[in-house]
PDB file of N, CA and C in Angstrom:
ATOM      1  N   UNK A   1       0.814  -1.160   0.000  1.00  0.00           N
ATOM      2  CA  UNK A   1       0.000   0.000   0.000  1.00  0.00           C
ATOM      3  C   UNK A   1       0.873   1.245   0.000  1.00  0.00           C
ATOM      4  N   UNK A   2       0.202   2.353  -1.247  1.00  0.00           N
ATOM      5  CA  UNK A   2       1.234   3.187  -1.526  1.00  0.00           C
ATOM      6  C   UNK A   2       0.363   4.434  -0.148  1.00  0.00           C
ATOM      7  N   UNK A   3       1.817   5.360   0.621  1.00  0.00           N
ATOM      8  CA  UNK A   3       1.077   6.139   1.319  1.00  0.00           C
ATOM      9  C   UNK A   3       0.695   7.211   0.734  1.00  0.00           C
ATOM     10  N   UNK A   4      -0.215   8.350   0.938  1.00  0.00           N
ATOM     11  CA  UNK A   4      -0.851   9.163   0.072  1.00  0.00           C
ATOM     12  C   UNK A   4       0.017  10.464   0.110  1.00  0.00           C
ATOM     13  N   UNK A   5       0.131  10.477  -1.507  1.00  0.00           N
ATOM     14  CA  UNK A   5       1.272  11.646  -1.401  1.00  0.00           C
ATOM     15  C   UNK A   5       0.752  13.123  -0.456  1.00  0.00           C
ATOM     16  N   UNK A   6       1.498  13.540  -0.147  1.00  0.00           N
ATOM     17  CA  UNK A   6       1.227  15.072   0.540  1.00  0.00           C
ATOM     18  C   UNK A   6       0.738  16.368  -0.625  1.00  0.00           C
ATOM     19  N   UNK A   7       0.266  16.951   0.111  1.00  0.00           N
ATOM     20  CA  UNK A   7      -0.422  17.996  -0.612  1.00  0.00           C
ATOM     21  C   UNK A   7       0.234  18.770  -1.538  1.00  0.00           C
ATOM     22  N   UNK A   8       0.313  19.145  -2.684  1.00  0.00           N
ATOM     23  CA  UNK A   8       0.573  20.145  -3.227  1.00  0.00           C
ATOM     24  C   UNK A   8       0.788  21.451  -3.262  1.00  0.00           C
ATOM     25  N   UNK A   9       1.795  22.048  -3.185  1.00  0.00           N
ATOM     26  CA  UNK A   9       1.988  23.456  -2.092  1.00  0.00           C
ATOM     27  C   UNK A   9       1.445  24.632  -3.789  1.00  0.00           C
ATOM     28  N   UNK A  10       2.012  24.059  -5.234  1.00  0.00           N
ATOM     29  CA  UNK A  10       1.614  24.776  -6.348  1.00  0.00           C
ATOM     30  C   UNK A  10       0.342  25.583  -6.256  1.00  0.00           C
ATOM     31  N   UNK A  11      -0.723  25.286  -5.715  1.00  0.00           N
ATOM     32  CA  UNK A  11      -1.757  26.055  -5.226  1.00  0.00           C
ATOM     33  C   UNK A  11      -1.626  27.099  -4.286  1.00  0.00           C
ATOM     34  N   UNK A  12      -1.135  26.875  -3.676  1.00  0.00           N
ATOM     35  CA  UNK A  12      -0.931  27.788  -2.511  1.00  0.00           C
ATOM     36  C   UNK A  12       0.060  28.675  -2.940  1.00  0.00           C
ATOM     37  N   UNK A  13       1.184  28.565  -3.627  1.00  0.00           N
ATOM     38  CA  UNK A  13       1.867  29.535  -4.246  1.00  0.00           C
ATOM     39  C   UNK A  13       1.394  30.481  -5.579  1.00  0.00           C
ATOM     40  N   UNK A  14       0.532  29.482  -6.119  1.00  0.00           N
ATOM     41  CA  UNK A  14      -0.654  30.645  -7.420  1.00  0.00           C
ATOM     42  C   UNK A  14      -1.218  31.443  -6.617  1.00  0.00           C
ATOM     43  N   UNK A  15      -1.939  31.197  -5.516  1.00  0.00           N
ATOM     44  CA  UNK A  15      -2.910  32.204  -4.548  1.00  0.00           C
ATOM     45  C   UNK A  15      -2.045  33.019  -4.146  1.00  0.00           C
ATOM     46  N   UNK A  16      -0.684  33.042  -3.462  1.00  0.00           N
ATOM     47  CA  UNK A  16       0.112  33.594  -3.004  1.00  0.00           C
ATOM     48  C   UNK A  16       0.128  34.899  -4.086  1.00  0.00           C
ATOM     49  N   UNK A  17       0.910  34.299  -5.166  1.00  0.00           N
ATOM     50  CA  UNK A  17       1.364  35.219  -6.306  1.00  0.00           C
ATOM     51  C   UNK A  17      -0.037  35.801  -7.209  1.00  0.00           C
ATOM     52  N   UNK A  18      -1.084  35.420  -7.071  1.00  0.00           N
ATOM     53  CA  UNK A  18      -2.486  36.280  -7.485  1.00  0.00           C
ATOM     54  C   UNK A  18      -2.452  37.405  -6.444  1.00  0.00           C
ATOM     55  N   UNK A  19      -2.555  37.284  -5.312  1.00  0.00           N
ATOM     56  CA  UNK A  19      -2.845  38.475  -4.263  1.00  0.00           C
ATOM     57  C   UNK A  19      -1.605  39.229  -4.394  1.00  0.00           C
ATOM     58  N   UNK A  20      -0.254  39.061  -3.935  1.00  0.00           N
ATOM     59  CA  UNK A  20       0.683  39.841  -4.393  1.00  0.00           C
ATOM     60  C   UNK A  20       0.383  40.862  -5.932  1.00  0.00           C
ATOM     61  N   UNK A  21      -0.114  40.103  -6.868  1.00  0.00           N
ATOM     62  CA  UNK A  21       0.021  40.739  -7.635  1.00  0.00           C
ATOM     63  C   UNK A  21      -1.166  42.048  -7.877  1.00  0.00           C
ATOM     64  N   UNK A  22      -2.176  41.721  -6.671  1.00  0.00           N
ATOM     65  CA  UNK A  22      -3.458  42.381  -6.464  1.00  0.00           C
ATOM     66  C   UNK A  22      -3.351  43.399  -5.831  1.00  0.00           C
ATOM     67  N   UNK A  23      -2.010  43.191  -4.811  1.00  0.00           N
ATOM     68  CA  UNK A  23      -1.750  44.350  -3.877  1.00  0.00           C
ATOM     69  C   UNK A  23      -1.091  45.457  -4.692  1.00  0.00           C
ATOM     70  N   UNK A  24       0.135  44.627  -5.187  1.00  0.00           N
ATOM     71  CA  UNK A  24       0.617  45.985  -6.324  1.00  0.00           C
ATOM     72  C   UNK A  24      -0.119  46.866  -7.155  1.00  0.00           C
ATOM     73  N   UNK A  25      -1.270  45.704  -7.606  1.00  0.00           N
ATOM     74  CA  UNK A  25      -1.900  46.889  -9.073  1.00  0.00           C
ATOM     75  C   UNK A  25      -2.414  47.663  -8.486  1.00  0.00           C
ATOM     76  N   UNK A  26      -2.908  47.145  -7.160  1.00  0.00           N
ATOM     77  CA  UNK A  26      -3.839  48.188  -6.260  1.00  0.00           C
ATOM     78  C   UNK A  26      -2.861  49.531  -6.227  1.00  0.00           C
ATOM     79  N   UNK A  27      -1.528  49.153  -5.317  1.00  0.00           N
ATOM     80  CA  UNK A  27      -1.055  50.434  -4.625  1.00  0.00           C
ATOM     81  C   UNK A  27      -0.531  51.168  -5.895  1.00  0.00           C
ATOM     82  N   UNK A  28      -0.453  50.508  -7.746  1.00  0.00           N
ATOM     83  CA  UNK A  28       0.233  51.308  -8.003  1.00  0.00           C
ATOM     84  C   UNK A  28      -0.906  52.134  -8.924  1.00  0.00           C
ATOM     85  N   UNK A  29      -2.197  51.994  -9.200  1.00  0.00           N
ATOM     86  CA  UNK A  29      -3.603  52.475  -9.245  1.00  0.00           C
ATOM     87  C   UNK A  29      -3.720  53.522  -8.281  1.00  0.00           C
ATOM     88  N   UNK A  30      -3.510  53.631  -7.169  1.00  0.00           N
ATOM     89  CA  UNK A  30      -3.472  54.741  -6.012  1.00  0.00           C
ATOM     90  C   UNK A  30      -2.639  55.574  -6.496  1.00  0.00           C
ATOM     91  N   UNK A  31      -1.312  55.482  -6.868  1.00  0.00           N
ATOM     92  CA  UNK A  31      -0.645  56.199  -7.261  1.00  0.00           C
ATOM     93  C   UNK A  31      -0.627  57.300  -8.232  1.00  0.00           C
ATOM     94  N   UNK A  32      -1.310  55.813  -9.514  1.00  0.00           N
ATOM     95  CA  UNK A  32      -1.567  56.947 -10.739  1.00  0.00           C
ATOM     96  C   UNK A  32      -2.846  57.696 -10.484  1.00  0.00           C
ATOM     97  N   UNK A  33      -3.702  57.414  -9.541  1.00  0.00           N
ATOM     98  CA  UNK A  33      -5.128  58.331  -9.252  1.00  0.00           C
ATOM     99  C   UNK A  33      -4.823  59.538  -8.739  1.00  0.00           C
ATOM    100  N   UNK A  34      -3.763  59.527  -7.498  1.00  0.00           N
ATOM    101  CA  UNK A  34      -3.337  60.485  -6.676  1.00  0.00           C
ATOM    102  C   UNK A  34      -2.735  61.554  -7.999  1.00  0.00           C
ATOM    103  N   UNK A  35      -1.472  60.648  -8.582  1.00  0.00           N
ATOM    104  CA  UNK A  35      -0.970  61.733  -9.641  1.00  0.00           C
ATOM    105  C   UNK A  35      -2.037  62.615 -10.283  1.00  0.00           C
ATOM    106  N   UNK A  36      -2.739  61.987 -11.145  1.00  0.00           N
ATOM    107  CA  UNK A  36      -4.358  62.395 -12.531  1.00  0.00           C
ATOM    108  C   UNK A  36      -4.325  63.946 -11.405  1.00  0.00           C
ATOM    109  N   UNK A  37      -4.888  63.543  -9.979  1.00  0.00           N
ATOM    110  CA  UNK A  37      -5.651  64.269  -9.346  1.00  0.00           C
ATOM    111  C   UNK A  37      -4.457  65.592  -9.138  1.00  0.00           C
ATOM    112  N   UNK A  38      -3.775  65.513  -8.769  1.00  0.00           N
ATOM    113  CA  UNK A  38      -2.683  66.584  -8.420  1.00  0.00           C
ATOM    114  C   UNK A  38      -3.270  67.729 -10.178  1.00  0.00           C
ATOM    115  N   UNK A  39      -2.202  66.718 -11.138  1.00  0.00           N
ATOM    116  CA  UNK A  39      -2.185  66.932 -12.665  1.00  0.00           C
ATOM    117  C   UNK A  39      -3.378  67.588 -12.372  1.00  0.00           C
ATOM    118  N   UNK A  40      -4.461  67.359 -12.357  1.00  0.00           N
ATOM    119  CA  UNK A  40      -5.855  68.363 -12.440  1.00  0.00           C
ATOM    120  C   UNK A  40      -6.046  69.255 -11.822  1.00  0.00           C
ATOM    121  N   UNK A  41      -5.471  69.328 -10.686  1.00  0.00           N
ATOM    122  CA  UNK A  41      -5.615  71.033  -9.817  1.00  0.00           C
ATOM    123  C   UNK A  41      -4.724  71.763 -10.317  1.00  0.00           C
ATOM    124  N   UNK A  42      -3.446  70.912 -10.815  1.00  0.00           N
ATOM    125  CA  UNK A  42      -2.635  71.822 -11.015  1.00  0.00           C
ATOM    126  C   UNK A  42      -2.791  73.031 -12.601  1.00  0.00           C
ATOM    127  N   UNK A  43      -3.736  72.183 -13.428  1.00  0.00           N
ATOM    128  CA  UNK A  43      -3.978  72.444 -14.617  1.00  0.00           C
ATOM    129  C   UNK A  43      -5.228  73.274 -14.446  1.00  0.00           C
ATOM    130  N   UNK A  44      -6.171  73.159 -13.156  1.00  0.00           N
ATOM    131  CA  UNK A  44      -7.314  74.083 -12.795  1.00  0.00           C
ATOM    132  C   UNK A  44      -6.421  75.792 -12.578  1.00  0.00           C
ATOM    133  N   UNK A  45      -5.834  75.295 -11.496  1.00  0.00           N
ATOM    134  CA  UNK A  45      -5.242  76.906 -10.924  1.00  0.00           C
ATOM    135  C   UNK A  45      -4.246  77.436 -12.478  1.00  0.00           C
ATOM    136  N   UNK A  46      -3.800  76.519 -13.399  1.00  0.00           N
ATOM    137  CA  UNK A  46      -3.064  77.538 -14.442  1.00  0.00           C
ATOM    138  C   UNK A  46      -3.792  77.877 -15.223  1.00  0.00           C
ATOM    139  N   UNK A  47      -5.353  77.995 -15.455  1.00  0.00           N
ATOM    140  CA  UNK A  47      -6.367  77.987 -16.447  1.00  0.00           C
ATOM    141  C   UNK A  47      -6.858  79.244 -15.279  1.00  0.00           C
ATOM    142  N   UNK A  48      -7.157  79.203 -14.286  1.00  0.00           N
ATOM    143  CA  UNK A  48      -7.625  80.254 -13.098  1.00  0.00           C
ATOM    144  C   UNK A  48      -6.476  81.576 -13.270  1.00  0.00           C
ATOM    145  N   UNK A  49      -5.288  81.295 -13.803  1.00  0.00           N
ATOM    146  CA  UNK A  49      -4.293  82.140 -12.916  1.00  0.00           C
ATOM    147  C   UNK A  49      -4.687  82.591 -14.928  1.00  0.00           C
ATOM    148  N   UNK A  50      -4.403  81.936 -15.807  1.00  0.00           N
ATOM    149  CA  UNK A  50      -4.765  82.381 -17.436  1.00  0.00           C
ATOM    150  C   UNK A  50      -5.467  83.648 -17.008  1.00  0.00           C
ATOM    151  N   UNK A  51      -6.738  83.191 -16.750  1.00  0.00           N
ATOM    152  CA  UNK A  51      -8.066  84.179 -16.823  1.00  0.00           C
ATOM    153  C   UNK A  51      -7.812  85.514 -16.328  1.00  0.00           C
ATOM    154  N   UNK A  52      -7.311  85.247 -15.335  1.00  0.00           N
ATOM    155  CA  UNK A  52      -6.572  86.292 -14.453  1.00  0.00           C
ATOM    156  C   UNK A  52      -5.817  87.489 -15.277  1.00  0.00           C
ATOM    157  N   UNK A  53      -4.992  86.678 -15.855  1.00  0.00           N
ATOM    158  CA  UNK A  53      -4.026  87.282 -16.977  1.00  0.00           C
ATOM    159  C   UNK A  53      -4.876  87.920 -17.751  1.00  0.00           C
ATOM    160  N   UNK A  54      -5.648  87.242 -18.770  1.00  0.00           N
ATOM    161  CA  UNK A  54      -6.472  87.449 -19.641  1.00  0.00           C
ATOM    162  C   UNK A  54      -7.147  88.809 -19.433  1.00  0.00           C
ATOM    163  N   UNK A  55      -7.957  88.862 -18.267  1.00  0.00           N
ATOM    164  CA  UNK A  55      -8.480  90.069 -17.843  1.00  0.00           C
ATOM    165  C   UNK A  55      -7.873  90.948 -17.703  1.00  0.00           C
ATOM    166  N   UNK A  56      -6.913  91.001 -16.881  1.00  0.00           N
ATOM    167  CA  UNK A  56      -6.218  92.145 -16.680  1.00  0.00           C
ATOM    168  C   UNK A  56      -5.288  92.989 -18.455  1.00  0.00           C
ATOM    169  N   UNK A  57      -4.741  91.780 -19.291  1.00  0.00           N
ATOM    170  CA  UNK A  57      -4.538  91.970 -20.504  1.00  0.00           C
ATOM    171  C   UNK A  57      -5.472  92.554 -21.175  1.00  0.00           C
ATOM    172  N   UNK A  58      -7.002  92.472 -21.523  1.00  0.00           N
ATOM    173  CA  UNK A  58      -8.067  92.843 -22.232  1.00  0.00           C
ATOM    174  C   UNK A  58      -7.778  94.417 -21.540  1.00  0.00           C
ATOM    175  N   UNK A  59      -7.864  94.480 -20.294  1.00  0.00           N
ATOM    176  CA  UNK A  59      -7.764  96.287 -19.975  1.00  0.00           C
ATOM    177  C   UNK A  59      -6.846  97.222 -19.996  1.00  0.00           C
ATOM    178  N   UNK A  60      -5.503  96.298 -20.591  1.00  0.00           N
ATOM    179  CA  UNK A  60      -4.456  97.251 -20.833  1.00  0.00           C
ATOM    180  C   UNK A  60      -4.325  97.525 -22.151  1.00  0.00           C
ATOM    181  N   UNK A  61      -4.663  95.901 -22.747  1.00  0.00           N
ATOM    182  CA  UNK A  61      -4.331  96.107 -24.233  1.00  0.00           C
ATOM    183  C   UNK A  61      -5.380  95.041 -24.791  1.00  0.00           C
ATOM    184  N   UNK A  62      -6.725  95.802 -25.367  1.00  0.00           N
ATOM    185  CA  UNK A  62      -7.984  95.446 -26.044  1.00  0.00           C
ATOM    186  C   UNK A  62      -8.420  94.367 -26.864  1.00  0.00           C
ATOM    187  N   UNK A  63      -7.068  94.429 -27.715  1.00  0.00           N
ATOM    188  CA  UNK A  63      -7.069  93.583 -29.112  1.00  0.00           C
ATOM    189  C   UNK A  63      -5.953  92.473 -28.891  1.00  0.00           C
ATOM    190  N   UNK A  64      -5.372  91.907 -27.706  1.00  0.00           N
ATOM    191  CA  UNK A  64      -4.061  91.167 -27.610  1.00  0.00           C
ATOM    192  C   UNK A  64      -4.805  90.255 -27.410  1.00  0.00           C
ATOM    193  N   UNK A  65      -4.479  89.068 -28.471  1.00  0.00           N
ATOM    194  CA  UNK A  65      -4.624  87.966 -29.053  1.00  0.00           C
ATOM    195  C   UNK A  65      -4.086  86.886 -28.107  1.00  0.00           C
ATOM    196  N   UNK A  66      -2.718  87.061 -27.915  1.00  0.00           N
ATOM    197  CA  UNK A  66      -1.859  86.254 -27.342  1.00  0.00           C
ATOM    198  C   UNK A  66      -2.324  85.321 -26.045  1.00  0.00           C
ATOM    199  N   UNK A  67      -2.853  86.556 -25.203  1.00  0.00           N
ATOM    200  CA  UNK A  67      -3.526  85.676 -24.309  1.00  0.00           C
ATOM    201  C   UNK A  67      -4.817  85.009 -24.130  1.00  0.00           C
ATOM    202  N   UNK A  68      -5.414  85.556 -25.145  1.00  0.00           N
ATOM    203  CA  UNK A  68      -6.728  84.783 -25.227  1.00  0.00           C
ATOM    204  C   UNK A  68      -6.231  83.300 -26.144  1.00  0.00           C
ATOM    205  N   UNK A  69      -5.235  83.104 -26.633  1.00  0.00           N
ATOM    206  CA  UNK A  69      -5.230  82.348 -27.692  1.00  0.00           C
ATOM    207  C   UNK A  69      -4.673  80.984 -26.501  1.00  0.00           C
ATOM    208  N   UNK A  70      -3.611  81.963 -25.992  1.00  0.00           N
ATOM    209  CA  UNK A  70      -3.598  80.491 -24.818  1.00  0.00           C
ATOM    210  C   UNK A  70      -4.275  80.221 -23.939  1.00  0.00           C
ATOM    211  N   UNK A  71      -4.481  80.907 -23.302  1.00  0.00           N
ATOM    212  CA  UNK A  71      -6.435  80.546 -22.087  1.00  0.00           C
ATOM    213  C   UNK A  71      -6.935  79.375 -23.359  1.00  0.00           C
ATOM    214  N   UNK A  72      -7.069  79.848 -24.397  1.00  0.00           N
ATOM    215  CA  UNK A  72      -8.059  78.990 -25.201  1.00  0.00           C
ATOM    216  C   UNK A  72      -7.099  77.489 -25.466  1.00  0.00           C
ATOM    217  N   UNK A  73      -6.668  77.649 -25.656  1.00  0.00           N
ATOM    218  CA  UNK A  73      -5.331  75.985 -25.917  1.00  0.00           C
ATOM    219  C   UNK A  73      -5.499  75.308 -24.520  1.00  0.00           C
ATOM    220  N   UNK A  74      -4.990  76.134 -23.499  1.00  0.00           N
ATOM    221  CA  UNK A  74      -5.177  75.584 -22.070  1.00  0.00           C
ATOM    222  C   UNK A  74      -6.411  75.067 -21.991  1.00  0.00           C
ATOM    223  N   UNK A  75      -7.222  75.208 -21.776  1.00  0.00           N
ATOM    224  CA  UNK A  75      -8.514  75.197 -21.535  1.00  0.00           C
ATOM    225  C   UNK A  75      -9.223  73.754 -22.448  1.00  0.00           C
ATOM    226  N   UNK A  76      -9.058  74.175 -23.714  1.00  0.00           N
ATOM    227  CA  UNK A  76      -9.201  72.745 -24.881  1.00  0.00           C
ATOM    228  C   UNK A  76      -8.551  71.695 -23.781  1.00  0.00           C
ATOM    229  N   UNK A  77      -7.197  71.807 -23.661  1.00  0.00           N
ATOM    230  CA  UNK A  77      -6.930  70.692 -23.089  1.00  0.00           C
ATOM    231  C   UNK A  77      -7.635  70.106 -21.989  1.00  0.00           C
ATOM    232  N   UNK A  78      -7.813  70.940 -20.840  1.00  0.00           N
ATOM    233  CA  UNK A  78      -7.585  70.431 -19.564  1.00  0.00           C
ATOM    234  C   UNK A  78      -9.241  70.112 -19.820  1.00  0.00           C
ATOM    235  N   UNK A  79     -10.379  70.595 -20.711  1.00  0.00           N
ATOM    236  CA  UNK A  79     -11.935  70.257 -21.019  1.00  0.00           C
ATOM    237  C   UNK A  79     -11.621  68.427 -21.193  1.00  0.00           C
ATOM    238  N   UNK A  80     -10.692  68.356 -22.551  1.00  0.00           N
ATOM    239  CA  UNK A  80     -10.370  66.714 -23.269  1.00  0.00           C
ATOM    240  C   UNK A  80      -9.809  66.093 -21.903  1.00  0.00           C
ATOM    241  N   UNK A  81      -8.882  66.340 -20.593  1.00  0.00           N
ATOM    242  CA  UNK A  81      -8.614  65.613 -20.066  1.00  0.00           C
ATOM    243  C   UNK A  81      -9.073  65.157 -19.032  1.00  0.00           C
ATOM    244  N   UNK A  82     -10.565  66.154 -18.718  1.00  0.00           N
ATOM    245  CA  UNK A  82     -11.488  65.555 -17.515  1.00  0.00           C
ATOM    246  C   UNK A  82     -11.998  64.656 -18.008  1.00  0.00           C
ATOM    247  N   UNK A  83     -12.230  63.898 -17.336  1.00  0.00           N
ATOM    248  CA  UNK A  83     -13.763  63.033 -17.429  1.00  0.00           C
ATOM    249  C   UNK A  83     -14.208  63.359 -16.513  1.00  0.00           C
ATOM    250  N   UNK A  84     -15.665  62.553 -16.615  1.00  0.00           N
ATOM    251  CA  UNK A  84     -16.745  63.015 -16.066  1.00  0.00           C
ATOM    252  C   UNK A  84     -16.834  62.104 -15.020  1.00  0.00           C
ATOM    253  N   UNK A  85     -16.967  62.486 -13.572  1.00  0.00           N
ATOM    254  CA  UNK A  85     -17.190  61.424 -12.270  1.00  0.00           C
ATOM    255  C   UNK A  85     -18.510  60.781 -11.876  1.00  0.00           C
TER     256      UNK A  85
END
């Protein structure tokens, strides 16, 4: 009578290495969320601080293009890079 082989540890090391690999995508998903989110305030306040510009530009000088042209580029962008929550 053969005795019964012992358990197979290969299972227990797939489960092992599934969750490991669950923890990473997790923490490195946190990461890139945290980044997006920074990237977006930071692209709010330079579109805020534009306008700023913008205005004060329209009352010195009426017809200056320049800054309306970038408010407007800025702005295109940072519209394409929200999504919607």
């Amino acid at each position: 009578m053969n005795p019964p082989e012992p358990p197979s540890n290969s299972f227990r090391y797939f489960v092992l290495v599934v969750l490991c690999a669950a923890v990473l995508l997790g923490f490195y998903f946190v990461r890139l969320n945290a980044e997006v989110d920074r990237e977006r305030e930071a692209a709010n306040q330079r579109l805020a601080l534009c306008r700023q510009v913008e205005s004060v530009g329209r009352s010195v000088l009426p017809n200056s293009l320049e800054t309306q042209e970038a408010c407007k580029q800025l702005n295109e962008r940072i519209s394409k890079s929200v999504t919607p929550r």
